[in-house]
Protein backbone atom coordinates (compact mmCIF):
# COMPACT_ATOMS: atom_id res chain seq x y z
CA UNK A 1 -3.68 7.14 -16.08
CA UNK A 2 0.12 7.14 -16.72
CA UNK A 3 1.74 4.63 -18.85
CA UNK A 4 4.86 3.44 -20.35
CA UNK A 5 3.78 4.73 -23.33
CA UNK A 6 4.23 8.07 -22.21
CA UNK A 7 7.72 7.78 -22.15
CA UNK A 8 8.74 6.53 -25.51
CA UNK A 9 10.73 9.95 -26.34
CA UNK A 10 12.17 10.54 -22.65
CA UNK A 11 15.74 10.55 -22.43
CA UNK A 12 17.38 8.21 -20.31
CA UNK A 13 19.97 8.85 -17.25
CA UNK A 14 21.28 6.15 -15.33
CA UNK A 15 22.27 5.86 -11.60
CA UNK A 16 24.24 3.87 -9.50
CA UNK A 17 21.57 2.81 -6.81
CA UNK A 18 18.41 5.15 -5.24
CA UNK A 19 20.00 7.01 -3.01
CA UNK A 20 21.41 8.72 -5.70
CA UNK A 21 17.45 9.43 -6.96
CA UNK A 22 16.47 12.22 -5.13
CA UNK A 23 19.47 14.57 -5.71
CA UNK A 24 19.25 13.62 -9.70
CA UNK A 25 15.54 14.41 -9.72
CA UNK A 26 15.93 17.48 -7.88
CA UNK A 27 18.74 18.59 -10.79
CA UNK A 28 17.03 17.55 -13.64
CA UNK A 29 13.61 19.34 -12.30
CA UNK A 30 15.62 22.51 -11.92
CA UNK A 31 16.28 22.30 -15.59
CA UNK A 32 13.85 21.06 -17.26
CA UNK A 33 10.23 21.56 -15.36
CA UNK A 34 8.00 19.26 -17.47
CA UNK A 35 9.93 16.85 -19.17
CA UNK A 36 9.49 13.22 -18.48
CA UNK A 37 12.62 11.00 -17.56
CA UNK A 38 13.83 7.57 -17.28
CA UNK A 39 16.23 6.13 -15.09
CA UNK A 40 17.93 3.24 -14.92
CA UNK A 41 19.31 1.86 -11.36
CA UNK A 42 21.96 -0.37 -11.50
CA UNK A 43 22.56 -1.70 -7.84
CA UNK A 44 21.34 -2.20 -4.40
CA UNK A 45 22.04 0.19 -1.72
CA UNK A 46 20.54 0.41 1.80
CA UNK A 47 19.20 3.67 3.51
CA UNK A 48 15.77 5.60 2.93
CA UNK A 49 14.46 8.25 0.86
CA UNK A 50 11.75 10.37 -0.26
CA UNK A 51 10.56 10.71 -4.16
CA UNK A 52 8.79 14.17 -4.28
CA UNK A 53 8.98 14.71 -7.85
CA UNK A 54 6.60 14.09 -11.07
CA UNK A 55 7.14 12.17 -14.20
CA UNK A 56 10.16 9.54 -14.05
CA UNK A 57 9.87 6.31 -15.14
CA UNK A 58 12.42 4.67 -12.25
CA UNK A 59 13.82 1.02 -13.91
CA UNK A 60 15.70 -1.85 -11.72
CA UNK A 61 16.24 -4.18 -11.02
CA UNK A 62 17.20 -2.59 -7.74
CA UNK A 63 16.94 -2.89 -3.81
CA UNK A 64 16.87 -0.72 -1.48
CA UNK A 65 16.01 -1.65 1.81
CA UNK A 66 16.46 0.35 5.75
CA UNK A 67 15.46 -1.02 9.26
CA UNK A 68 13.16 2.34 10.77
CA UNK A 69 10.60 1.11 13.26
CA UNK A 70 7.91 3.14 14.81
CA UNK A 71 9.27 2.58 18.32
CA UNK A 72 13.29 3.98 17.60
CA UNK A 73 13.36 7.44 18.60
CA UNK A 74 14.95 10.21 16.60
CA UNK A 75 17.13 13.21 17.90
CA UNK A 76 14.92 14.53 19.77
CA UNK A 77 13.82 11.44 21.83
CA UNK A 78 10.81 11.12 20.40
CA UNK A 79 9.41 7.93 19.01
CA UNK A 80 9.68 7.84 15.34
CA UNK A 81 5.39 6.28 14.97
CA UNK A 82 4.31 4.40 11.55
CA UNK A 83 4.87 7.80 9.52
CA UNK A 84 8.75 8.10 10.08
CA UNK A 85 9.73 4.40 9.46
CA UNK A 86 9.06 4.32 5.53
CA UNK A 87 11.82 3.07 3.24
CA UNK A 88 10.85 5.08 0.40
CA UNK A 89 8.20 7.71 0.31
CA UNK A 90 6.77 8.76 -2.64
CA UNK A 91 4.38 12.37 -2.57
CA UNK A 92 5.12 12.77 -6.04
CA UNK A 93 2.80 11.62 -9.03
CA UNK A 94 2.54 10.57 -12.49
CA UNK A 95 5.10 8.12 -12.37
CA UNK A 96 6.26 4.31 -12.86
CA UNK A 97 8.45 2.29 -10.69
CA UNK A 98 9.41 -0.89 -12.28
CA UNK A 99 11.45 -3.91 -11.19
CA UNK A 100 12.08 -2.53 -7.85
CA UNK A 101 12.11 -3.69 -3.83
CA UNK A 102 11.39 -1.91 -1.50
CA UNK A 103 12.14 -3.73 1.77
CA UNK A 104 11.96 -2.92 5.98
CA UNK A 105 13.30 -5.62 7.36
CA UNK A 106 13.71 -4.18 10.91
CA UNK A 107 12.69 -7.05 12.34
CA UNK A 108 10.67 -8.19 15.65
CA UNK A 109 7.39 -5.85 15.30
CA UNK A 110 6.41 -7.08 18.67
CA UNK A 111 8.76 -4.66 20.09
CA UNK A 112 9.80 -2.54 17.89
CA UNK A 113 5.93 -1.89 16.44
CA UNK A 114 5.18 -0.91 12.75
CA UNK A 115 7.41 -0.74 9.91
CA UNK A 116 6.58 1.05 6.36
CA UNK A 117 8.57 -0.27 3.32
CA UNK A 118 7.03 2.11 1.25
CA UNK A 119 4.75 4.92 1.75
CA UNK A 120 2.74 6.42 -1.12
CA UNK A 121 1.74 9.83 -0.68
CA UNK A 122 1.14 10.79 -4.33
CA UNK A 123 -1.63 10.94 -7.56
CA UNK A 124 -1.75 8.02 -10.24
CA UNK A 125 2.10 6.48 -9.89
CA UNK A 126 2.20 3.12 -10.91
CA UNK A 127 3.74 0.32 -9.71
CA UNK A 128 5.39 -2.58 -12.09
CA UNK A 129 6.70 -6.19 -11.60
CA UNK A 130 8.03 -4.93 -7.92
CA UNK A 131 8.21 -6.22 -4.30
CA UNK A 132 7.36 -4.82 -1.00
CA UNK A 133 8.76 -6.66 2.20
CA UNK A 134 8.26 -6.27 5.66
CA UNK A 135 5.72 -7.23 8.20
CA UNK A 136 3.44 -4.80 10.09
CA UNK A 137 2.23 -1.88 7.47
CA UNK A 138 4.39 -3.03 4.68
CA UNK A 139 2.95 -0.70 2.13
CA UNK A 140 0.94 2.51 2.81
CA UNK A 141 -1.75 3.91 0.08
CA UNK A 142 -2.39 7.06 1.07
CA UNK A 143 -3.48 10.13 2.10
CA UNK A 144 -4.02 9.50 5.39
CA UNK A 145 -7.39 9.49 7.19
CA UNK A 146 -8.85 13.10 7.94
CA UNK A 147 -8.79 13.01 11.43
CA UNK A 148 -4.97 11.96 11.56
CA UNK A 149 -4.21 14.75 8.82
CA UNK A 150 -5.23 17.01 11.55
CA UNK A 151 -3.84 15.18 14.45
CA UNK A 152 -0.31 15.28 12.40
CA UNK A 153 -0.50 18.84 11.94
CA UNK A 154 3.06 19.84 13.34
CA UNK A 155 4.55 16.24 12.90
CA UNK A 156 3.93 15.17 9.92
CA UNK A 157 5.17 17.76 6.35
CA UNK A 158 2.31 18.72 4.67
CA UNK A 159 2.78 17.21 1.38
CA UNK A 160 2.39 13.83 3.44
CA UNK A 161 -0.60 15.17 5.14
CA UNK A 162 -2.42 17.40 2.94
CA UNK A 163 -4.94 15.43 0.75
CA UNK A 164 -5.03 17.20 -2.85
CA UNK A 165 -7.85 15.60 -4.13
CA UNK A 166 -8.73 12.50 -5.18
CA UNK A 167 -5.86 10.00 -5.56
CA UNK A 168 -5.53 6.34 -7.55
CA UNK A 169 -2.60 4.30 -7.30
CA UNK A 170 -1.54 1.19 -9.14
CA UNK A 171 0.20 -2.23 -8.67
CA UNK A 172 0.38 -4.32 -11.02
CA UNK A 173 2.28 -8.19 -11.05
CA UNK A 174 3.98 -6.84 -7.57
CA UNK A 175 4.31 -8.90 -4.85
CA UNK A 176 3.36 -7.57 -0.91
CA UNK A 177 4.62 -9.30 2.11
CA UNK A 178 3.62 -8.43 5.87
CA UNK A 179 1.74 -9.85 8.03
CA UNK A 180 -0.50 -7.37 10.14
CA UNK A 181 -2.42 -4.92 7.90
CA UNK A 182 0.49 -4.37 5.42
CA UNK A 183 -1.45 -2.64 2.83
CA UNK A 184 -3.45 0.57 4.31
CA UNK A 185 -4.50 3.70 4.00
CA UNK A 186 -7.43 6.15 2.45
CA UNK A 187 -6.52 6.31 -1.27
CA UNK A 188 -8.02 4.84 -4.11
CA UNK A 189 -5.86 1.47 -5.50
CA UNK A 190 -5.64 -1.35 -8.08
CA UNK A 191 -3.90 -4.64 -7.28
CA UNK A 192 -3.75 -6.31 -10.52
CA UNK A 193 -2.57 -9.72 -10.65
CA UNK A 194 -0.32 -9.54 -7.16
CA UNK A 195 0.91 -12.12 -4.98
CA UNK A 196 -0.25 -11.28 -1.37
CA UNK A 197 2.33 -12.80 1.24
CA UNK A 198 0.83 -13.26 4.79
CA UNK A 199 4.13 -14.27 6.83
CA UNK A 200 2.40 -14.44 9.73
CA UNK A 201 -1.13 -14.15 11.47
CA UNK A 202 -2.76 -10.90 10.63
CA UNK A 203 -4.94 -9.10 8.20
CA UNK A 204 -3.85 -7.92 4.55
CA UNK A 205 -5.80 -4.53 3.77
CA UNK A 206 -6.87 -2.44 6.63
CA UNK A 207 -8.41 0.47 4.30
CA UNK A 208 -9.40 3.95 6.02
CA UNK A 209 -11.59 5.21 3.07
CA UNK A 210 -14.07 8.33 3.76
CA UNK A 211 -17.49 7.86 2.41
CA UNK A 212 -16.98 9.68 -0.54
CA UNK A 213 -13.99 7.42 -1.95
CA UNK A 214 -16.60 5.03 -3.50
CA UNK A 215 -13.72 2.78 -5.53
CA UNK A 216 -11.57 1.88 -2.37
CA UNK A 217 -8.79 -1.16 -2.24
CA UNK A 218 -9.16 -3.45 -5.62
CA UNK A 219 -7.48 -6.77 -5.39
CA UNK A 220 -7.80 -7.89 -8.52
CA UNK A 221 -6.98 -11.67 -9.70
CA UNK A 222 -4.39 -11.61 -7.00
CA UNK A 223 -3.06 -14.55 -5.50
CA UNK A 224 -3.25 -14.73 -1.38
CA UNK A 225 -0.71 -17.18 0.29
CA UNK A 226 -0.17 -17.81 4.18
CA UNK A 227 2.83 -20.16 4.08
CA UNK A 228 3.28 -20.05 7.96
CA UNK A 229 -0.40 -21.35 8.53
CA UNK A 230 0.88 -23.96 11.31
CA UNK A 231 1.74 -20.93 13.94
CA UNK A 232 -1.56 -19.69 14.39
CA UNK A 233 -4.63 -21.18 12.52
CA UNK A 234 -7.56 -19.47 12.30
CA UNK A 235 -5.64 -16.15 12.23
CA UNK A 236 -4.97 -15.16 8.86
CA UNK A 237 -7.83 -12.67 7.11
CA UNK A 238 -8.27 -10.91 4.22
CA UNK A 239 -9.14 -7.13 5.75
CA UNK A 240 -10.47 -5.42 9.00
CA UNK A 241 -11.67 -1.46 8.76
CA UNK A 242 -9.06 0.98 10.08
CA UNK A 243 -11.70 3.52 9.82
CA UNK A 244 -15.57 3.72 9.24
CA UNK A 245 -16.40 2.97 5.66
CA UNK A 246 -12.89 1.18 4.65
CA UNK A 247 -13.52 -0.12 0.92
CA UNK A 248 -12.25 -3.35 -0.21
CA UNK A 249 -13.03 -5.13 -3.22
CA UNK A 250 -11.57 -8.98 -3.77
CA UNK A 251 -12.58 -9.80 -7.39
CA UNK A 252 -11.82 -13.32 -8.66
CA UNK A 253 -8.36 -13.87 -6.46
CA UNK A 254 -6.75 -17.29 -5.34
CA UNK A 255 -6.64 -18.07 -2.17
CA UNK A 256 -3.79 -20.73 -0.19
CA UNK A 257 -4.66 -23.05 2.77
CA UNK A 258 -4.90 -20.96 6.10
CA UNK A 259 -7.64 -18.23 5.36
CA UNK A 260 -10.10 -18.18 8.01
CA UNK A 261 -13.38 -18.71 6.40
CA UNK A 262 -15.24 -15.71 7.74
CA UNK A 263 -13.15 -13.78 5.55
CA UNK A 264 -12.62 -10.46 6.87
CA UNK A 265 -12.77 -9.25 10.21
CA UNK A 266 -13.37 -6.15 13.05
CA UNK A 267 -10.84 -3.79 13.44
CA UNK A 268 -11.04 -5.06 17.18
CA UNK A 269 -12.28 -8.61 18.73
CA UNK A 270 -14.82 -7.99 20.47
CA UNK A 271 -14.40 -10.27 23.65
CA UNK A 272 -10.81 -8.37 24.31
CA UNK A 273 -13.05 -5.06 25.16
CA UNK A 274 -10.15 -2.99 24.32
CA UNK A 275 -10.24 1.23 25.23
CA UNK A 276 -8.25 2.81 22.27
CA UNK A 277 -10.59 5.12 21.19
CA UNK A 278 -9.85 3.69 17.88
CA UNK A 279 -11.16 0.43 18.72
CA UNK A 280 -15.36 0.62 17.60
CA UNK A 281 -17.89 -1.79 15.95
CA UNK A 282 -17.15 -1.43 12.37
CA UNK A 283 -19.02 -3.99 11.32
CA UNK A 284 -22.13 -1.43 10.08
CA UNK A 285 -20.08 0.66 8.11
CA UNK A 286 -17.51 -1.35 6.98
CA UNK A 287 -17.31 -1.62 2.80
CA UNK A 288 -16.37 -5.18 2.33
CA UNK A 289 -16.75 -7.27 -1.01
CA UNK A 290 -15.97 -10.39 -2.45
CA UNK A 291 -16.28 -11.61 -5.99
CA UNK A 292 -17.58 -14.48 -5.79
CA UNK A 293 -18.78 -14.68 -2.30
CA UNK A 294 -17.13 -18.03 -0.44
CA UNK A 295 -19.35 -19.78 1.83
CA UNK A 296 -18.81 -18.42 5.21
CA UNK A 297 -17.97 -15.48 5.39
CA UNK A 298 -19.28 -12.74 7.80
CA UNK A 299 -22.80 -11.83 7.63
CA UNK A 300 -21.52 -7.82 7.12
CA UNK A 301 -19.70 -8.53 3.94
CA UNK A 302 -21.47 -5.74 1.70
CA UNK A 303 -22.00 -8.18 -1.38
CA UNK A 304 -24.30 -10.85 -1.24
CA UNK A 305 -24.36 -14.97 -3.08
CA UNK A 306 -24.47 -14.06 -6.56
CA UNK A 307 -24.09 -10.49 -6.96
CA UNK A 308 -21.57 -9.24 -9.70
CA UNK A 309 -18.94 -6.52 -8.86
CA UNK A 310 -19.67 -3.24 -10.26
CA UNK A 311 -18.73 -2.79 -13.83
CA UNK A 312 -16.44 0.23 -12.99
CA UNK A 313 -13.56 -2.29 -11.44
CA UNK A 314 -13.50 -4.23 -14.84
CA UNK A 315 -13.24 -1.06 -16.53
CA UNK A 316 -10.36 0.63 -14.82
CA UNK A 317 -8.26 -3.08 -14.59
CA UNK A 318 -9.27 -3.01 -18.25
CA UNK A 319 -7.80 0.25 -18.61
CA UNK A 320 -4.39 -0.19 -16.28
CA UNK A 321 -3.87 -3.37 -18.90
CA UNK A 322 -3.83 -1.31 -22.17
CA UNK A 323 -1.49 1.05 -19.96
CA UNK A 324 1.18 -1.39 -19.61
């Protein structure tokens, strides 16, 4: 697990604002193929990159923030999707991002569909005291699921799409703002102590976890707030399953006026008898837990009354808090 602490004897460069990143990384990498850097960003800037390098310790307090939405098309004509909206992308690993924001804020998603403030791509990078804004798939976890690494083949570069093992991500005192399944993906991730921003009726997680990724989504001690409650009540959820055997674990978190009670949801309703081929009963394979279990909630949630969480999640938060 990467940590501060590994660090302490990095020198330090400084930049104006993260545009700038990339090139500097790229330079420094050319020089020096193993040594660990910090940077320090200075100022806001707006525009989006991609982070394909290991072992920087990135320090704001910094913005940077870009409008991409998956319905713009590019030079070609051709709709950008989900995977060509992101902010920031990140397929390198090993390394801390602290005090920064990484914000979409193009807008309407009715029309203009999904927009990715950041996407995460990358092995055991963690995340400190920063902010994610936007509203429909805010922040992606990755990899992506296996059947859209294939799908994605010639659209898609193949250090987004490739899955290199097993990867673990980590968040700790960030805050995530969306509204429709704005955290997602197939990776392995702790939420330590976050504030979780619903701005509007949706779902938080919508994990896509194969089988074998047995640890899943971790929302640890997080606190879940729906301050727009009044537009649509009823509608606000903790997680639905992008994919059989999504894992999501809520352990001990706070929850604000607005939840609906069931908890967690379908990835479809089943009275709208929608055809996407993505739309099936998840309900039987779904990987859904609560710590403790609220009164309630769907009969599928995987835990039952009075079960305790697995002591593996109290190890690794336990683990990501020495880190820090």
């Amino acid at each position: 697990m990467i940590s501060p602490k590994d660090f302490a004897q990095a020198k330090h460069y400084s930049i104006n604002d993260l545009s700038e990143l990339p090139e500097l990384a790229k330079t420094l990498r050319e020089k020096y193929p193993d040594e660990p850097f910090i940077i320090e960003v200075t100022s806001d800037c707006r525009g989006h990159i991609k982070f394909p390098y290991d072992n920087f310790y990135i320090k704001g307090p910094a913005k940077i923030s870009d409008s991409l939405y998956a319905r713009m098309l590019d030079e070609n004509g051709e709709e950008l999707t989900t995977w060509k909206t992101a902010t920031v992308k990140i397929s390198g690993s090993h390394n801390i991002f602290e005090k920064l924001s990484f914000i979409n804020d193009g807008g309407d998603r009715t029309n203009k569909g999904q927009m990715v403030a950041c996407a995460v791509y990358g092995d055991d990078n963690l995340f400190i005291d920063c902010d994610f804004h936007s509203s429909q798939d805010t922040l992606f976890v990755g990899p992506l699921p296996k059947d859209l690494q294939k799908r994605y083949e010639n659209f898609i570069p193949e250090d987004e799409r490739t899955q290199r093992g097993r990867y673990m991500n980590y968040f700790s005192h960030c805050l995530i703002e969306g509204d429709v399944d704005y955290i997602f993906g197939a990776g392995g991730a702790i939420f330590d102590r976050c504030e979780l921003i619903s701005n509007g009726p949706g779902w938080i997680a919508a994990p896509s976890h194969e089988l074998e990724e047995d640890f899943g989504y971790l929302f640890n001690e997080c606190r879940c707030h729906f301050p727009n409650v009044k537009e649509k009540p009823g509608g606000y959820f903790l997680a639905r399953p992008w994919r059989d055997y999504g894992k999501v674990v809520f352990l001990n978190c706070e929850y604000g006026e607005g939840l609906n009670e069931e908890g967690f949801a379908d990835w479809v309703d089943r009275h709208h008898h929608l055809s996407n081929p993505n739309d099936t009963d998840r309900t039987k394979t779904a990987r859904f837990y609560e710590y403790p279990l609220r009164k309630n909630r769907v009969e599928w949630t995987s835990n039952k009354d009075g079960e305790e969480a697995d002591k593996k999640y109290e190890e690794a938060v336990g683990k990501l808090r020495e880190s820090l």
